[in-house]
N, C-alpha and C. Protein backbone atom coordinates (compact mmCIF):
# COMPACT_ATOMS: atom_id res chain seq x y z
N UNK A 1 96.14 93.85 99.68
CA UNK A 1 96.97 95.00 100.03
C UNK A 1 97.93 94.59 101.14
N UNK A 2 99.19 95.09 101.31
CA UNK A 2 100.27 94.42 101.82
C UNK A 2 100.22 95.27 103.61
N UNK A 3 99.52 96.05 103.86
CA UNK A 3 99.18 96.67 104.84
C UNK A 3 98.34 95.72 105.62
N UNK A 4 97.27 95.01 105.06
CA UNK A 4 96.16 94.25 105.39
C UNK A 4 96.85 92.90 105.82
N UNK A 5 97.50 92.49 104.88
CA UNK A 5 98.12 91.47 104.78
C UNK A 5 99.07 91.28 106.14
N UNK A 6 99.97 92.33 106.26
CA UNK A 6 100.27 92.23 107.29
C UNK A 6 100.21 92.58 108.69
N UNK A 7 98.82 93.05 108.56
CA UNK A 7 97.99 93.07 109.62
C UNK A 7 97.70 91.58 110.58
N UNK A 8 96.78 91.22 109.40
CA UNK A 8 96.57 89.71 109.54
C UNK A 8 97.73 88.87 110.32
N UNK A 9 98.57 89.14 109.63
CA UNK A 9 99.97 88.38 110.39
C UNK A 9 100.23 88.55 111.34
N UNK A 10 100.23 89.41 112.06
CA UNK A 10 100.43 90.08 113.27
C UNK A 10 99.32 89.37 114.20
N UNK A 11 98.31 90.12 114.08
CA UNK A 11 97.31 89.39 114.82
C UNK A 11 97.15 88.12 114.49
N UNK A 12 97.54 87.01 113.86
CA UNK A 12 97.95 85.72 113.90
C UNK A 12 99.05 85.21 115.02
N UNK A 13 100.38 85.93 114.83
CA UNK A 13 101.17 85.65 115.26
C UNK A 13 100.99 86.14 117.05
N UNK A 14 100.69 87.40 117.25
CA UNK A 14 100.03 87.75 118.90
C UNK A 14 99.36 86.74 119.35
N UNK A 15 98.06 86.45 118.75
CA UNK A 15 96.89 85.48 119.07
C UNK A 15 97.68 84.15 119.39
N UNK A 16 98.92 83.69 119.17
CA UNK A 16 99.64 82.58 119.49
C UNK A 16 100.02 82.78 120.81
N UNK A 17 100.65 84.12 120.52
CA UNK A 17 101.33 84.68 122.28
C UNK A 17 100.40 84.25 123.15
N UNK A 18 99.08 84.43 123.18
CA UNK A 18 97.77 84.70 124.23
C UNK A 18 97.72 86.03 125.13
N UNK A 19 98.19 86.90 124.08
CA UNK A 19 97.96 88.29 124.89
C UNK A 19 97.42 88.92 123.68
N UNK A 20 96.47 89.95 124.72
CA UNK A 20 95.67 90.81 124.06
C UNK A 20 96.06 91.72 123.35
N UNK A 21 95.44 92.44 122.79
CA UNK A 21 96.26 93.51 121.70
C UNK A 21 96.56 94.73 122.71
N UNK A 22 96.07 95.32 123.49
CA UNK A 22 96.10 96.16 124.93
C UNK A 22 97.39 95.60 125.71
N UNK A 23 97.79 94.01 126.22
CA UNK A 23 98.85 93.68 126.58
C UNK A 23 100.06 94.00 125.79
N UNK A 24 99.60 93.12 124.61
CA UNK A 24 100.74 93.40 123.61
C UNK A 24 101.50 94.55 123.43
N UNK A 25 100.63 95.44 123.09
CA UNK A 25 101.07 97.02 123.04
C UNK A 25 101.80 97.63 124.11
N UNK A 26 101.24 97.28 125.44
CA UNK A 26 102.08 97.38 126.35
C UNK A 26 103.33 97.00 126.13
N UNK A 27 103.54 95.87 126.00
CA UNK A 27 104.60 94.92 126.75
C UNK A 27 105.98 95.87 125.26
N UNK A 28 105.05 96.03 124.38
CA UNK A 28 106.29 96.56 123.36
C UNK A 28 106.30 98.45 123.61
N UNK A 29 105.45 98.80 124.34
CA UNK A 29 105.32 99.81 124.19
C UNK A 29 104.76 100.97 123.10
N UNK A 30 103.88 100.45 122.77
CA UNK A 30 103.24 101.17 121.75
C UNK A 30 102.03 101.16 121.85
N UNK A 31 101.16 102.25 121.52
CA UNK A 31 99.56 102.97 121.74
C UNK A 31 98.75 101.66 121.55
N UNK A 32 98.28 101.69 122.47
CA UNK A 32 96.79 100.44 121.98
C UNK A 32 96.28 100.91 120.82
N UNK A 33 95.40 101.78 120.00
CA UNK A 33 95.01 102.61 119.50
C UNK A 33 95.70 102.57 118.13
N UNK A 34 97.12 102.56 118.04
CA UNK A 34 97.74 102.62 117.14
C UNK A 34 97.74 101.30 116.96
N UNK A 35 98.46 100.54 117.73
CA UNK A 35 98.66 99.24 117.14
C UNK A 35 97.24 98.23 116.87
N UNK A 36 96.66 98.78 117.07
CA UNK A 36 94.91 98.34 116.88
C UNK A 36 94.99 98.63 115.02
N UNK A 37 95.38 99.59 115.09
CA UNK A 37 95.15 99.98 113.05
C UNK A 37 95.96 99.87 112.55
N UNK A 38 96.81 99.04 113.34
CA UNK A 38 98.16 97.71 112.12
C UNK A 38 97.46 96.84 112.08
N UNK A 39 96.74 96.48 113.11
CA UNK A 39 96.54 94.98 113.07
C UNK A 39 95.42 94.91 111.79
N UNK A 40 94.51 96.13 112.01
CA UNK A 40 93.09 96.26 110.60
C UNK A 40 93.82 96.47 109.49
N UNK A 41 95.17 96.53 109.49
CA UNK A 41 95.77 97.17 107.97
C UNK A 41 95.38 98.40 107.38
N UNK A 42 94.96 99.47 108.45
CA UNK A 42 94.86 100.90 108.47
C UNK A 42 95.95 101.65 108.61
N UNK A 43 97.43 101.21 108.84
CA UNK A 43 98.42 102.14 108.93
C UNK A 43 99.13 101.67 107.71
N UNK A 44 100.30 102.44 107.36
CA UNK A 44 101.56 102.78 106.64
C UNK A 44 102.44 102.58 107.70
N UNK A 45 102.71 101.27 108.32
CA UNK A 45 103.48 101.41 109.44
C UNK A 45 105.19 101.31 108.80
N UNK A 46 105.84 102.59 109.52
CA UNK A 46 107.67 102.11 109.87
C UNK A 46 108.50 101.13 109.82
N UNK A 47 109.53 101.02 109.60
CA UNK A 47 109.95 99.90 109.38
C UNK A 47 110.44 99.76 111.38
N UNK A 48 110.79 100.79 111.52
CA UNK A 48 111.46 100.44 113.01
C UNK A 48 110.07 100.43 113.74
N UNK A 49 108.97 100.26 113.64
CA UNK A 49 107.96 99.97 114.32
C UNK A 49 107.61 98.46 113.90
N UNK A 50 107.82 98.14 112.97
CA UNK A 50 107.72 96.70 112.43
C UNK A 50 108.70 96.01 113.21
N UNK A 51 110.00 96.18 113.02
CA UNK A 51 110.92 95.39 113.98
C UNK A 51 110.62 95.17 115.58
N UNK A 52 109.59 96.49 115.91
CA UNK A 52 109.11 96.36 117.56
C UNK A 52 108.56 95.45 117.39
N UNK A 53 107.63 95.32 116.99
CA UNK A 53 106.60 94.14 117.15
C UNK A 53 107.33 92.82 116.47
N UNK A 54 107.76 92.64 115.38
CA UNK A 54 108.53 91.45 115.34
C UNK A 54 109.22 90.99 116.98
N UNK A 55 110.41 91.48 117.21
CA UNK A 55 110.80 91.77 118.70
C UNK A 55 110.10 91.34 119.69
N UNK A 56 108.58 92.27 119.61
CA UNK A 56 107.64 91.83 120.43
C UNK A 56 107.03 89.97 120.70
N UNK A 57 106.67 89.76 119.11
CA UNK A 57 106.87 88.07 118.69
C UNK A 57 108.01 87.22 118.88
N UNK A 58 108.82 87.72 119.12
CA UNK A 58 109.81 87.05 118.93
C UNK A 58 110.21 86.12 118.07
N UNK A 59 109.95 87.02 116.79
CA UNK A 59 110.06 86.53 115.34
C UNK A 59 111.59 87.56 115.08
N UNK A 60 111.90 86.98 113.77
CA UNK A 60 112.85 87.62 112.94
C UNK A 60 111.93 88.36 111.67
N UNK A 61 112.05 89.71 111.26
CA UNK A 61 111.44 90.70 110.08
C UNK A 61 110.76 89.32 108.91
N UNK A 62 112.09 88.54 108.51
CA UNK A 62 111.41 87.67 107.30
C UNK A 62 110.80 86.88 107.68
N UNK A 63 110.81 85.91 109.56
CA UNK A 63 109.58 85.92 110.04
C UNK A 63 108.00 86.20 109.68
N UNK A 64 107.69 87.61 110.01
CA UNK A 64 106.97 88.37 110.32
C UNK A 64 106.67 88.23 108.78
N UNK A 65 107.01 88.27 107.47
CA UNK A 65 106.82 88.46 106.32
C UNK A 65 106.41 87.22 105.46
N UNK A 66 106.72 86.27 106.60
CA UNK A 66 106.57 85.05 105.79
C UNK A 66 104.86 84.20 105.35
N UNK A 67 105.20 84.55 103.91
CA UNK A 67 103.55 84.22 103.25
C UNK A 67 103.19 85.12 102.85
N UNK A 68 103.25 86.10 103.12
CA UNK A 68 103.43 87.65 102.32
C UNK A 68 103.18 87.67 100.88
């Protein structure tokens, strides 16, 4: 499932940063809480919430998609 999937990615790509998912969220501004159930592939996340966190990585979207 492409939710899961890019869950995974995310928390791949953070876990490089070396910040926590609590930092992370910070630093982009978004709910610990929430961004906790992207990372499990529990949300239907936004596309302009996707670009935060890309942003946040300092990836580009097809970045963030890549292996998908």
């Amino acid at each position: 499932m492409i939710t899961k999937d890019l869950g995974n990615r995310i928390r791949e790509l953070r876990q490089k940063t070396g910040l926590s998912q609590e930092k992370f969220a910070l630093k982009i501004e978004m709910d610990r809480t929430y961004f906790a159930s992207v990372e499990a592939g529990r949300r239907n996340i936004s596309i302009c919430n996707i670009k935060k966190i890309a942003d946040g990585l300092g990836v580009t979207l097809s970045e963030l998609f890549e292996g998908l």
